[in-house]
C-alpha atoms as a PDB file:
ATOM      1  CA  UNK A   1      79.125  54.636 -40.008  1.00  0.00           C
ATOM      2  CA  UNK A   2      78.622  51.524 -38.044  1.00  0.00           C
ATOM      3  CA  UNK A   3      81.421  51.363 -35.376  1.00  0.00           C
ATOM      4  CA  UNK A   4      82.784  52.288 -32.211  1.00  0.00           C
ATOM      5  CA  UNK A   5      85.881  54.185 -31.799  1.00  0.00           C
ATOM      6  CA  UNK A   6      88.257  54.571 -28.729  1.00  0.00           C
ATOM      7  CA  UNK A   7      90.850  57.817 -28.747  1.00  0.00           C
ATOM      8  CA  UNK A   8      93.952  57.170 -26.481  1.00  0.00           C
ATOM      9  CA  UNK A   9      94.067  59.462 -25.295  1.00  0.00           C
ATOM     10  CA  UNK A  10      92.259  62.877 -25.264  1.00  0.00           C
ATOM     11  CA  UNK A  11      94.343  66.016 -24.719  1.00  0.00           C
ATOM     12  CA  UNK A  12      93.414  68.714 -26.225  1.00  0.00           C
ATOM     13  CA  UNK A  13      94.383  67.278 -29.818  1.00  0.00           C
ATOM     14  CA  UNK A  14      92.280  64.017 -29.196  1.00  0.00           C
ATOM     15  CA  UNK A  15      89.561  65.080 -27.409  1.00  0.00           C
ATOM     16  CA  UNK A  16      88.897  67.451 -30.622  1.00  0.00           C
ATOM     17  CA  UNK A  17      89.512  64.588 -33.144  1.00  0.00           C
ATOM     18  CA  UNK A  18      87.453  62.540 -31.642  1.00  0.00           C
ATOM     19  CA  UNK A  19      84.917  64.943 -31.458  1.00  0.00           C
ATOM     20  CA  UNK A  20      84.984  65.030 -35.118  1.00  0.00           C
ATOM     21  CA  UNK A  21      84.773  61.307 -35.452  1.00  0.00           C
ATOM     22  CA  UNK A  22      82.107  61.166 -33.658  1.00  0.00           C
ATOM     23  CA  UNK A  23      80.190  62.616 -36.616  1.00  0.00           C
ATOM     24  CA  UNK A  24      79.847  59.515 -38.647  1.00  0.00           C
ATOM     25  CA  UNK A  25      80.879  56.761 -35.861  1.00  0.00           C
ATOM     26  CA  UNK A  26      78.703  55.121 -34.150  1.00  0.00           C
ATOM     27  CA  UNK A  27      80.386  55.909 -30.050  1.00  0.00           C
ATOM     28  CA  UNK A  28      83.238  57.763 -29.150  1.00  0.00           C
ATOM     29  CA  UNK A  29      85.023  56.249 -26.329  1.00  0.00           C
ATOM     30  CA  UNK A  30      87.482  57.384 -23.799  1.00  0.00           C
ATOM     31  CA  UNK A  31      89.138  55.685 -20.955  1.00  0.00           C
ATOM     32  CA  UNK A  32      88.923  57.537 -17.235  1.00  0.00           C
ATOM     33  CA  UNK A  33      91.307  55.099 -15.677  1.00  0.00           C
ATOM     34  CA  UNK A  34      94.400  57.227 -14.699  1.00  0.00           C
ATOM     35  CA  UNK A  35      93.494  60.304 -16.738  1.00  0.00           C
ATOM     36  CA  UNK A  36      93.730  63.493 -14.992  1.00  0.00           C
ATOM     37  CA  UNK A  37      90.175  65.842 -13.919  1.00  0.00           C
ATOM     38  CA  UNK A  38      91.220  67.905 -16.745  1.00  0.00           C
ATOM     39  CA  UNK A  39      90.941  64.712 -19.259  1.00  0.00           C
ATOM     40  CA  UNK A  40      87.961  64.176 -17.942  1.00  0.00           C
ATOM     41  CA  UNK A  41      86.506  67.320 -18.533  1.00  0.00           C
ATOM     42  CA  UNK A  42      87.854  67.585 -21.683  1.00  0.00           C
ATOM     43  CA  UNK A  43      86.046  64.141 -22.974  1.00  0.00           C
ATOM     44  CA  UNK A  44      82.552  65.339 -21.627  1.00  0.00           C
ATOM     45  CA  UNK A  45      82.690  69.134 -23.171  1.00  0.00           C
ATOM     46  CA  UNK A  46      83.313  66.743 -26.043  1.00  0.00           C
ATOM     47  CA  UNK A  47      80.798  64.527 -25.758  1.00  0.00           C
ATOM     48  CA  UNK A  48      82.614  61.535 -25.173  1.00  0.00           C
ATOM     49  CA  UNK A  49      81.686  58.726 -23.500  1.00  0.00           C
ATOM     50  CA  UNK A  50      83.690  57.489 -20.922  1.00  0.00           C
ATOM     51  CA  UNK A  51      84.299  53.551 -19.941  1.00  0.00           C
ATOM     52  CA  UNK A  52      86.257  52.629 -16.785  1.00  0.00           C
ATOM     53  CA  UNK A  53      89.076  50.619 -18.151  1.00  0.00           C
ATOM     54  CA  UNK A  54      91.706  50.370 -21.210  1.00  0.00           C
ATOM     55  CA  UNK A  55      90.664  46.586 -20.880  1.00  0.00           C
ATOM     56  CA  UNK A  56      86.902  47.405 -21.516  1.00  0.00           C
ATOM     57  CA  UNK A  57      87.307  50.218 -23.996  1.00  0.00           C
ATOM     58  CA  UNK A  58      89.086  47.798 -26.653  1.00  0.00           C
ATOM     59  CA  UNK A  59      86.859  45.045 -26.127  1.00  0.00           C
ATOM     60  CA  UNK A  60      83.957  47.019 -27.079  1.00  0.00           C
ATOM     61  CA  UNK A  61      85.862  49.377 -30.086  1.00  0.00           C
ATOM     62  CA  UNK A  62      86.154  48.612 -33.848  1.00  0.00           C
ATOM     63  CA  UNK A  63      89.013  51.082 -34.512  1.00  0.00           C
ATOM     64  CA  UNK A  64      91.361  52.724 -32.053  1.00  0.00           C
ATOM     65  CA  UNK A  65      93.072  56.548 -32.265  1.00  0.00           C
ATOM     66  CA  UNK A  66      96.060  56.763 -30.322  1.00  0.00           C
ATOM     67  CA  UNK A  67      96.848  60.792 -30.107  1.00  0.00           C
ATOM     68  CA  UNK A  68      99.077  61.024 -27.021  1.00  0.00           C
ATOM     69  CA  UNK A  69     102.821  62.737 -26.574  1.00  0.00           C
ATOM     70  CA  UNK A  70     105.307  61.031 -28.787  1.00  0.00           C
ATOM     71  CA  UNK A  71     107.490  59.721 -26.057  1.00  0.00           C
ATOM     72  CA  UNK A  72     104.506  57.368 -24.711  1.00  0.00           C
ATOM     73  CA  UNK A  73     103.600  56.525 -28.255  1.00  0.00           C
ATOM     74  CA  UNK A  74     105.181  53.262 -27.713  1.00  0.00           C
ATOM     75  CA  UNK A  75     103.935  51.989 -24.140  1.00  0.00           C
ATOM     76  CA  UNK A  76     100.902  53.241 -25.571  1.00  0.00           C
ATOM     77  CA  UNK A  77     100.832  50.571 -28.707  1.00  0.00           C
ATOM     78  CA  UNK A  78     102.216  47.991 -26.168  1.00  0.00           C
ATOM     79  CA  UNK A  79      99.605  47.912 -23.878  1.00  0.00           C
ATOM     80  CA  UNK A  80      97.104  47.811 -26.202  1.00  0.00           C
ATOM     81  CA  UNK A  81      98.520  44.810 -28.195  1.00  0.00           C
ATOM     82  CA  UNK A  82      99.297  43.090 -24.463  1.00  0.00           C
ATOM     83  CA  UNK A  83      95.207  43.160 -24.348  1.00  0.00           C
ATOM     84  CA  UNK A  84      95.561  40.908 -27.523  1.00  0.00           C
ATOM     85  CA  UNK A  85      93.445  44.002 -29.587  1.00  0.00           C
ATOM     86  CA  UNK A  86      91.899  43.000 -32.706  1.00  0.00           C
ATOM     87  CA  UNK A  87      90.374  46.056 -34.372  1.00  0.00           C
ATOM     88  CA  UNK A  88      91.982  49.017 -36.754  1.00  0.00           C
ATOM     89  CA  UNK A  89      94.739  50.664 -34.652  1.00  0.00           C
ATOM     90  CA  UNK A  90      95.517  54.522 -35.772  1.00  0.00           C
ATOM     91  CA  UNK A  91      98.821  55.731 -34.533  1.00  0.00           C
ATOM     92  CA  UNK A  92      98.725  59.625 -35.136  1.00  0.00           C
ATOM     93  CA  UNK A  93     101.424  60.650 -32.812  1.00  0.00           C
ATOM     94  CA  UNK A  94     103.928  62.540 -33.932  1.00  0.00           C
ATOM     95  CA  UNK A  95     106.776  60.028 -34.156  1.00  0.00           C
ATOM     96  CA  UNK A  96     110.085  58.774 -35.982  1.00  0.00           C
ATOM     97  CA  UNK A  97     109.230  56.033 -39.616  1.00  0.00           C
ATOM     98  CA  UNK A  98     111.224  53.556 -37.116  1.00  0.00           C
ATOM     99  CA  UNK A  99     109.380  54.330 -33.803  1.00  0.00           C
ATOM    100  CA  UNK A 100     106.447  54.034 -36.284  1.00  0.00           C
ATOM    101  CA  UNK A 101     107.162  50.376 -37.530  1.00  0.00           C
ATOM    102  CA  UNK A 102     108.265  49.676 -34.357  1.00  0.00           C
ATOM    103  CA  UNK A 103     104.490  49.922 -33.242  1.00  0.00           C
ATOM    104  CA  UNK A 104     103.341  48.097 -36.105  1.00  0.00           C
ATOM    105  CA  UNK A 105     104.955  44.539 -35.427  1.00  0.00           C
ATOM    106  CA  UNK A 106     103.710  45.244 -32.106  1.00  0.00           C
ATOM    107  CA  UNK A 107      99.853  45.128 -33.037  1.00  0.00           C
ATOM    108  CA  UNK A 108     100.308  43.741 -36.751  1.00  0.00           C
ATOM    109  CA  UNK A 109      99.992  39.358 -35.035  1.00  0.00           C
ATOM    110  CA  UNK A 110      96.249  40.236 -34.053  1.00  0.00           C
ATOM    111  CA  UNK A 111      94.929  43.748 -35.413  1.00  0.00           C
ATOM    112  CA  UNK A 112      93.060  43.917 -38.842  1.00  0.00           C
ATOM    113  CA  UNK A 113      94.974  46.315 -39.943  1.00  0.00           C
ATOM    114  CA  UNK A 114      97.619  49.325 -38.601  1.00  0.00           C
ATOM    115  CA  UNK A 115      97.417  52.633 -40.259  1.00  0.00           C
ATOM    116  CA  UNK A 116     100.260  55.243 -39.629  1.00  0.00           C
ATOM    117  CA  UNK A 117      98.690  59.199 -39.371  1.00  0.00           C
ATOM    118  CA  UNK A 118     100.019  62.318 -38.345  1.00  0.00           C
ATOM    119  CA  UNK A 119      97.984  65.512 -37.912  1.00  0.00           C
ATOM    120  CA  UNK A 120      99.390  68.868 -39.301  1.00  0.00           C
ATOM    121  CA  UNK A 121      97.896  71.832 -37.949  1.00  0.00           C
ATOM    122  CA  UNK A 122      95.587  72.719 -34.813  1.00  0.00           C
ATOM    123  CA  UNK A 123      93.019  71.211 -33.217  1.00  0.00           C
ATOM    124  CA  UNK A 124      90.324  71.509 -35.268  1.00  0.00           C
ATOM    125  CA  UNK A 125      88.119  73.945 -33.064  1.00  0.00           C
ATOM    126  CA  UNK A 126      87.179  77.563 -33.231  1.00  0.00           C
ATOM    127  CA  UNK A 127      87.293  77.354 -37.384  1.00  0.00           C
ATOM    128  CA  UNK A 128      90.590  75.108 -37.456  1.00  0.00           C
ATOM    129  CA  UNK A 129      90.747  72.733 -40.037  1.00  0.00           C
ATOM    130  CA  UNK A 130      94.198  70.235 -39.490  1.00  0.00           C
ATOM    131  CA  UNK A 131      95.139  67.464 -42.135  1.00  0.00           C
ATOM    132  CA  UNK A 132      94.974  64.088 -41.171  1.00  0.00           C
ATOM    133  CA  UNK A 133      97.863  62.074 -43.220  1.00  0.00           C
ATOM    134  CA  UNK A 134      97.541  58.794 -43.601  1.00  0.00           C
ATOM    135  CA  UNK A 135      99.754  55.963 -44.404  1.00  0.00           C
ATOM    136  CA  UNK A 136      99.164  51.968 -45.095  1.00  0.00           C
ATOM    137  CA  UNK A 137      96.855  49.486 -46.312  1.00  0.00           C
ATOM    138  CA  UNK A 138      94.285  51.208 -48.261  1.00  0.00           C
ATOM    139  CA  UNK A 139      91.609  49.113 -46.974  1.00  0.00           C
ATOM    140  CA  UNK A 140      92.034  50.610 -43.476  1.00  0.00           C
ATOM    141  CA  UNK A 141      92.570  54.199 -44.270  1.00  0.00           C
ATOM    142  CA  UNK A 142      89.652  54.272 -46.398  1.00  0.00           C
ATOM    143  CA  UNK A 143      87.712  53.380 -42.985  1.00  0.00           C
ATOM    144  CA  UNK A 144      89.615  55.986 -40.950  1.00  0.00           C
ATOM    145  CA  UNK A 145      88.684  58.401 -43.809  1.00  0.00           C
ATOM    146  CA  UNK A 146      85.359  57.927 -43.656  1.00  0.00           C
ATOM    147  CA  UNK A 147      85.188  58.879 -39.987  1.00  0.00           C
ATOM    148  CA  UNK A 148      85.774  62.763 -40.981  1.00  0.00           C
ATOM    149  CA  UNK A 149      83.478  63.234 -44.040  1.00  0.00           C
ATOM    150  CA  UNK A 150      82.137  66.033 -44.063  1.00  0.00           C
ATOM    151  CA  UNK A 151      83.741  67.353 -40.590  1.00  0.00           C
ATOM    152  CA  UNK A 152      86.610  69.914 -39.647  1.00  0.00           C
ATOM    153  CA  UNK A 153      89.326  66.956 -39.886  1.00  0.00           C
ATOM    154  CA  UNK A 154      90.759  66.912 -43.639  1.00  0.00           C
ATOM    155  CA  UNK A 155      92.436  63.317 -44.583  1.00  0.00           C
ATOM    156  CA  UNK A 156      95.077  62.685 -47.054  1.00  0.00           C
ATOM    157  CA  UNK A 157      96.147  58.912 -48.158  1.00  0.00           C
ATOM    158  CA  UNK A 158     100.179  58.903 -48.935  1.00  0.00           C
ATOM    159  CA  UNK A 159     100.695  55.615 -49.862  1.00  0.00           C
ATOM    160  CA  UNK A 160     100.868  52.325 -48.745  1.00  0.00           C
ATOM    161  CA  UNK A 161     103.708  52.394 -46.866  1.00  0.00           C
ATOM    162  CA  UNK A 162     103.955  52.640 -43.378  1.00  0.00           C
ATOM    163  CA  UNK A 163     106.080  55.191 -42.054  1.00  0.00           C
ATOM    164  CA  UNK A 164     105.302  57.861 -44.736  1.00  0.00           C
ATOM    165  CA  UNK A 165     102.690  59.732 -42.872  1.00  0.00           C
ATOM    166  CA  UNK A 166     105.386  60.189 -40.022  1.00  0.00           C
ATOM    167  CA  UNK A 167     108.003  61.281 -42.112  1.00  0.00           C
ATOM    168  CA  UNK A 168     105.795  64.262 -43.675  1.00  0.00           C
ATOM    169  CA  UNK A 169     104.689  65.336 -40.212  1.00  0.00           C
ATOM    170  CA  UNK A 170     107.742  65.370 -39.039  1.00  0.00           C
ATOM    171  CA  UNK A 171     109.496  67.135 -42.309  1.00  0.00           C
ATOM    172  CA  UNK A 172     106.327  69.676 -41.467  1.00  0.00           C
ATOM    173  CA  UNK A 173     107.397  70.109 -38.006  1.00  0.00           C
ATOM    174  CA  UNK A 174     111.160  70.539 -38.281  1.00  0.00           C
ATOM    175  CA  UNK A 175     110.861  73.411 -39.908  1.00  0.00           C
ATOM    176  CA  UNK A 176     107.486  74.724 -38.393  1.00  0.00           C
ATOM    177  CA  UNK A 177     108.319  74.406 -34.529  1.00  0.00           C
ATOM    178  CA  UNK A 178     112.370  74.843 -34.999  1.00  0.00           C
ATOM    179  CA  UNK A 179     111.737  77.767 -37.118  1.00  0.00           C
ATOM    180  CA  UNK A 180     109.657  79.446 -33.817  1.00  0.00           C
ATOM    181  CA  UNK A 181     112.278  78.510 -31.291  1.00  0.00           C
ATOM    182  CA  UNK A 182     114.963  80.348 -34.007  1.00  0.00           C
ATOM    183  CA  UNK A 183     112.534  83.109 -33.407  1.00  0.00           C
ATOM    184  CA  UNK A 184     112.758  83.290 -30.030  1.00  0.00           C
ATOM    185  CA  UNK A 185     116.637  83.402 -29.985  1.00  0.00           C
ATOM    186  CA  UNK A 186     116.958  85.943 -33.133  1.00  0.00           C
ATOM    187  CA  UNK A 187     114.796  88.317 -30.872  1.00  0.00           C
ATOM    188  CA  UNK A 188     116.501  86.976 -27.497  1.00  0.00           C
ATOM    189  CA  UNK A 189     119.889  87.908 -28.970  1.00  0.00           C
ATOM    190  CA  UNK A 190     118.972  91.934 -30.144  1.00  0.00           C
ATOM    191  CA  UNK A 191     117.041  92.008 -26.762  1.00  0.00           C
ATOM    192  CA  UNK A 192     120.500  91.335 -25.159  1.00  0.00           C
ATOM    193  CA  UNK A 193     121.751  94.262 -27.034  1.00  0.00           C
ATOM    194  CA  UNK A 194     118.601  96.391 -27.253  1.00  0.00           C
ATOM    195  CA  UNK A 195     118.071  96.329 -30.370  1.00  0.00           C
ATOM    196  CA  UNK A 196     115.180  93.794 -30.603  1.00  0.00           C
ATOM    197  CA  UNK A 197     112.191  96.446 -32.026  1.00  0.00           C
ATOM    198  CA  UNK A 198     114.543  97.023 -34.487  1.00  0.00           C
ATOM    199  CA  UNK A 199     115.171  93.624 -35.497  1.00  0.00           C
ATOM    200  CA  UNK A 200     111.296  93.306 -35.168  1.00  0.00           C
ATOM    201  CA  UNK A 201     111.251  95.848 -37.773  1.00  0.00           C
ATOM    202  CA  UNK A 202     113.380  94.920 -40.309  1.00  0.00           C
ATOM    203  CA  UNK A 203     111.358  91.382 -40.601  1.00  0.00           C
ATOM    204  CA  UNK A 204     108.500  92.978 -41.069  1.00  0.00           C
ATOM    205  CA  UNK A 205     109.043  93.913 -44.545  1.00  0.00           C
ATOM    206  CA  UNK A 206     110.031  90.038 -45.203  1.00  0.00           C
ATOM    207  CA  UNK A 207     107.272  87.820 -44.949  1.00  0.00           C
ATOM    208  CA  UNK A 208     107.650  85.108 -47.390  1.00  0.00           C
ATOM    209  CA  UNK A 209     108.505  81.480 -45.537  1.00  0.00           C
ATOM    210  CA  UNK A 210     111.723  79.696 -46.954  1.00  0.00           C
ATOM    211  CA  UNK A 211     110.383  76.360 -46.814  1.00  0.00           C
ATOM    212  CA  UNK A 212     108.508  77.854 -49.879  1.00  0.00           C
ATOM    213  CA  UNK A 213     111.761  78.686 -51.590  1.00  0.00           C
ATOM    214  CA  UNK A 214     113.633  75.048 -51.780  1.00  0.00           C
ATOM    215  CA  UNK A 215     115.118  76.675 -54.668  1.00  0.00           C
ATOM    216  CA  UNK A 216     117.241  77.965 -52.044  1.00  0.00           C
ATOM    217  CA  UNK A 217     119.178  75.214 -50.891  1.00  0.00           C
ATOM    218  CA  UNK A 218     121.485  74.934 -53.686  1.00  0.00           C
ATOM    219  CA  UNK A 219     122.321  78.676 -52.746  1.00  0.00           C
ATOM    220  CA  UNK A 220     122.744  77.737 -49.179  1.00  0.00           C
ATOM    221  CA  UNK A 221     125.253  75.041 -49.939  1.00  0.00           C
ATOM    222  CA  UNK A 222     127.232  77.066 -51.820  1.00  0.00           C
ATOM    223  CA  UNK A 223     127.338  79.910 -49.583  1.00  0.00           C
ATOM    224  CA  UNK A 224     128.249  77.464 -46.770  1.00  0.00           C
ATOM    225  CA  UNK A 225     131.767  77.998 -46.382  1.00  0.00           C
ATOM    226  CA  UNK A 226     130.965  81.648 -45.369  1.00  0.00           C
ATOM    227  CA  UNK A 227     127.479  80.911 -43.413  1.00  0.00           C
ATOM    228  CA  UNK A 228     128.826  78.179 -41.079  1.00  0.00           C
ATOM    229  CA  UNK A 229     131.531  80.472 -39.274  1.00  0.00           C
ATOM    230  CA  UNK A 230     129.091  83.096 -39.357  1.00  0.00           C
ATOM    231  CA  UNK A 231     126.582  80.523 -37.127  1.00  0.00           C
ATOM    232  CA  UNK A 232     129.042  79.527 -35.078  1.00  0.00           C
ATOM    233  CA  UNK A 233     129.657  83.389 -34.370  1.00  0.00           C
ATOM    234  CA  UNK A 234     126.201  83.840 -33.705  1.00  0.00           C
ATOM    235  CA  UNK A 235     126.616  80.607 -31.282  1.00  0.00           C
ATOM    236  CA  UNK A 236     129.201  82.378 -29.534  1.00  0.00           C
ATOM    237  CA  UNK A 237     127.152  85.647 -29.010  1.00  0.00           C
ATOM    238  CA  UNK A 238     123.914  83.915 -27.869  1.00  0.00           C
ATOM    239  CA  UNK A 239     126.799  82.074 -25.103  1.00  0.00           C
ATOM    240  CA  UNK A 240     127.432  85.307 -24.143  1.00  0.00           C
ATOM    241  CA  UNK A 241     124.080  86.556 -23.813  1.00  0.00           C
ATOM    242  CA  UNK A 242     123.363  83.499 -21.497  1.00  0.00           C
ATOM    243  CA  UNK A 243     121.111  82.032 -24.057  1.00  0.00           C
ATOM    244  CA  UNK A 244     121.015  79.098 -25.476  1.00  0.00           C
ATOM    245  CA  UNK A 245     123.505  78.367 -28.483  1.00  0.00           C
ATOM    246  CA  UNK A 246     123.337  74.482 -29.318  1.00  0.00           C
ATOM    247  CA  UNK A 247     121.009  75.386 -32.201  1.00  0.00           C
ATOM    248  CA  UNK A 248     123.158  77.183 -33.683  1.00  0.00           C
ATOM    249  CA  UNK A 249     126.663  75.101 -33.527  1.00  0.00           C
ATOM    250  CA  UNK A 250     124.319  72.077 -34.686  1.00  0.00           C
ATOM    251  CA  UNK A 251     123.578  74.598 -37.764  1.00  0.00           C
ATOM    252  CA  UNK A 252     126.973  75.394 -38.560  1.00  0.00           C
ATOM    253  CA  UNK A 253     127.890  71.537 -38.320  1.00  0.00           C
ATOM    254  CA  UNK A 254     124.974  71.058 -40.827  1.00  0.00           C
ATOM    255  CA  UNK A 255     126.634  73.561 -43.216  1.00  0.00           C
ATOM    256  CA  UNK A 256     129.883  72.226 -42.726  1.00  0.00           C
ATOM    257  CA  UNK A 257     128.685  69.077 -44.716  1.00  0.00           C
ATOM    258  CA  UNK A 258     129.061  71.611 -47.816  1.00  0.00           C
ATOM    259  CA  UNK A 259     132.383  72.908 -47.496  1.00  0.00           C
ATOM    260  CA  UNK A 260     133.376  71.481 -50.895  1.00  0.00           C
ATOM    261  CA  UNK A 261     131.011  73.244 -53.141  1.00  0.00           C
ATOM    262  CA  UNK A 262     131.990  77.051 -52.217  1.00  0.00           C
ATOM    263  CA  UNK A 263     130.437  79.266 -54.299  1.00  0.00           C
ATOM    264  CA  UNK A 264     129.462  76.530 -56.914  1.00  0.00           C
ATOM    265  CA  UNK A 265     127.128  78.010 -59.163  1.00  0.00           C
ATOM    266  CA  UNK A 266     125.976  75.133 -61.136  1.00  0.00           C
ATOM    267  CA  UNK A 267     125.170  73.244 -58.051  1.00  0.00           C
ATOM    268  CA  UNK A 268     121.294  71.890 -58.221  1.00  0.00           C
ATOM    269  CA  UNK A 269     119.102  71.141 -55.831  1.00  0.00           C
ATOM    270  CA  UNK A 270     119.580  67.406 -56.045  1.00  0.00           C
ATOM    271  CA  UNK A 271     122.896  68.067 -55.819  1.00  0.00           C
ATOM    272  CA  UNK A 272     122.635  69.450 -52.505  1.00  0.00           C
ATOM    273  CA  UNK A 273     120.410  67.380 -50.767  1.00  0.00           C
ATOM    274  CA  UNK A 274     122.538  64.357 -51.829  1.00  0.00           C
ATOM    275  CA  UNK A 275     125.427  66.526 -50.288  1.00  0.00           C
ATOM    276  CA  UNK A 276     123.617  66.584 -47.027  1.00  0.00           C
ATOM    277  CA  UNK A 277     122.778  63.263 -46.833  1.00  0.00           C
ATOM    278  CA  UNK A 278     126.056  61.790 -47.829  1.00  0.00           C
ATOM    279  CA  UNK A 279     129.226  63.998 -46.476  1.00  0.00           C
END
């Protein structure tokens, strides 16, 4: 594939995406300016080549992959479009629809085109094989999906719209990464009362993942009147453990939004979600 591609900027994510990329582009570029020894490491065990500037790596790249922590997401887009970039810009950070559009009126006055991505799963090394998710004008996803044919990177188009790729990674990730933290303070809590390799235990017999079950949800509404005290019990205990117990009050406000359906046994899932949504 006939053009040059600039990641922004490669951690351990990016470096590995590009990586991939670099199957069918032409170049993989990086920028050195202000990235730390490990960066720079990181972009030659990769293969990447480096350019001096941010100023010099646009001028010379077709498409651009921003993969960088979701709070510089932003400064990230701006600086690029304050260099008046003209390219394909790829946002694949994992940030908020609005954050997301946000970026696009940014870059949309002089870039061909601005795709929204997300990447769910690791970094595709060592047999890892993430999804790429891609959102907006099919023209210019088709392009970034052609840059991982045939490579460890998986791509699937959404839609249209931008925004949509963000809102599935971060769906993914609300329950993937809150679900470990929960984890950690289910086991934190029996370790305070030494009863944690029991606890460890029990779960092992249970091994099914709930986000598989949405099924569920209508249960959990109905059961809410009973579940949210029970939460903010939990809260309390964790307190008094000297752990953390926001979590847990913000899940027993949640439930609280379903205090009018107790024990409803009709209650669908639609039902329920438009419940949560609209107290």
């Amino acid at each position: 594939m006939d053009q040059t591609v600039g990641i922004l900027h490669p951690g351990s994510m990016g470096a590995a995406v590009a990586a991939c990329a670099a199957t069918n582009a032409a170049n993989v570029l990086c920028c050195t300016d202000g990235r730390s020894p490990a960066s720079l490491a990181r972009a030659q065990e990769y293969g990447l080549t480096a350019v001096s500037s941010l100023p010099e790596l646009l001028e010379r790249c077709d498409m651009v992959i921003s993969l960088c922590p979701p709070a510089a997401a932003e400064d990230v887009a701006a600086e690029v479009a304050s260099h008046g970039f003209s390219g394909w810009y790829v946002d694949a950070n994992a940030i908020s629809p609005e954050r997301m559009h946000r970026i696009e009126e940014m870059l949309s006055s002089r870039a061909k085109a601005v795709v929204d991505g997300g990447v769910i799963g690791s970094p595709p090394v060592n047999g890892k094989s993430p999804l790429l998710v891609l959102s907006g004008p099919a023209h210019a996803v088709a392009r970034v999906e052609a840059l991982f044919v045939d490579t460890a990177v998986r791509t699937k188009m959404l839609g249209p719209t931008i925004g949509q790729a963000s809102a599935l990674k971060l769906a993914y990730a609300s329950f993937q990464k809150t679900s470990r933290v929960l984890v950690a303070l289910s086991i934190g809590l029996a370790r305070a009362h030494d009863v944690d390799q029991e606890l460890l235990d029990i779960t092992l017999q249970r091994t099914n993942s709930y986000l598989a079950e949405p099924e569920y949800v209508a249960k959990t509404a109905a059961r809410a009147w009973r579940w949210g005290p029970e939460m903010e019990e939990v809260a309390d205990t964790l307190e008094a453990a000297g752990l953390p117990s926001e979590m847990l009050r913000a899940a027993a406000t949640t439930l609280a939004r379903w205090d009018d359906v107790k024990d409803d046994g009709e209650l669908t899932l639609a039902d329920a979600l438009n419940r949560l949504a609209q107290p």
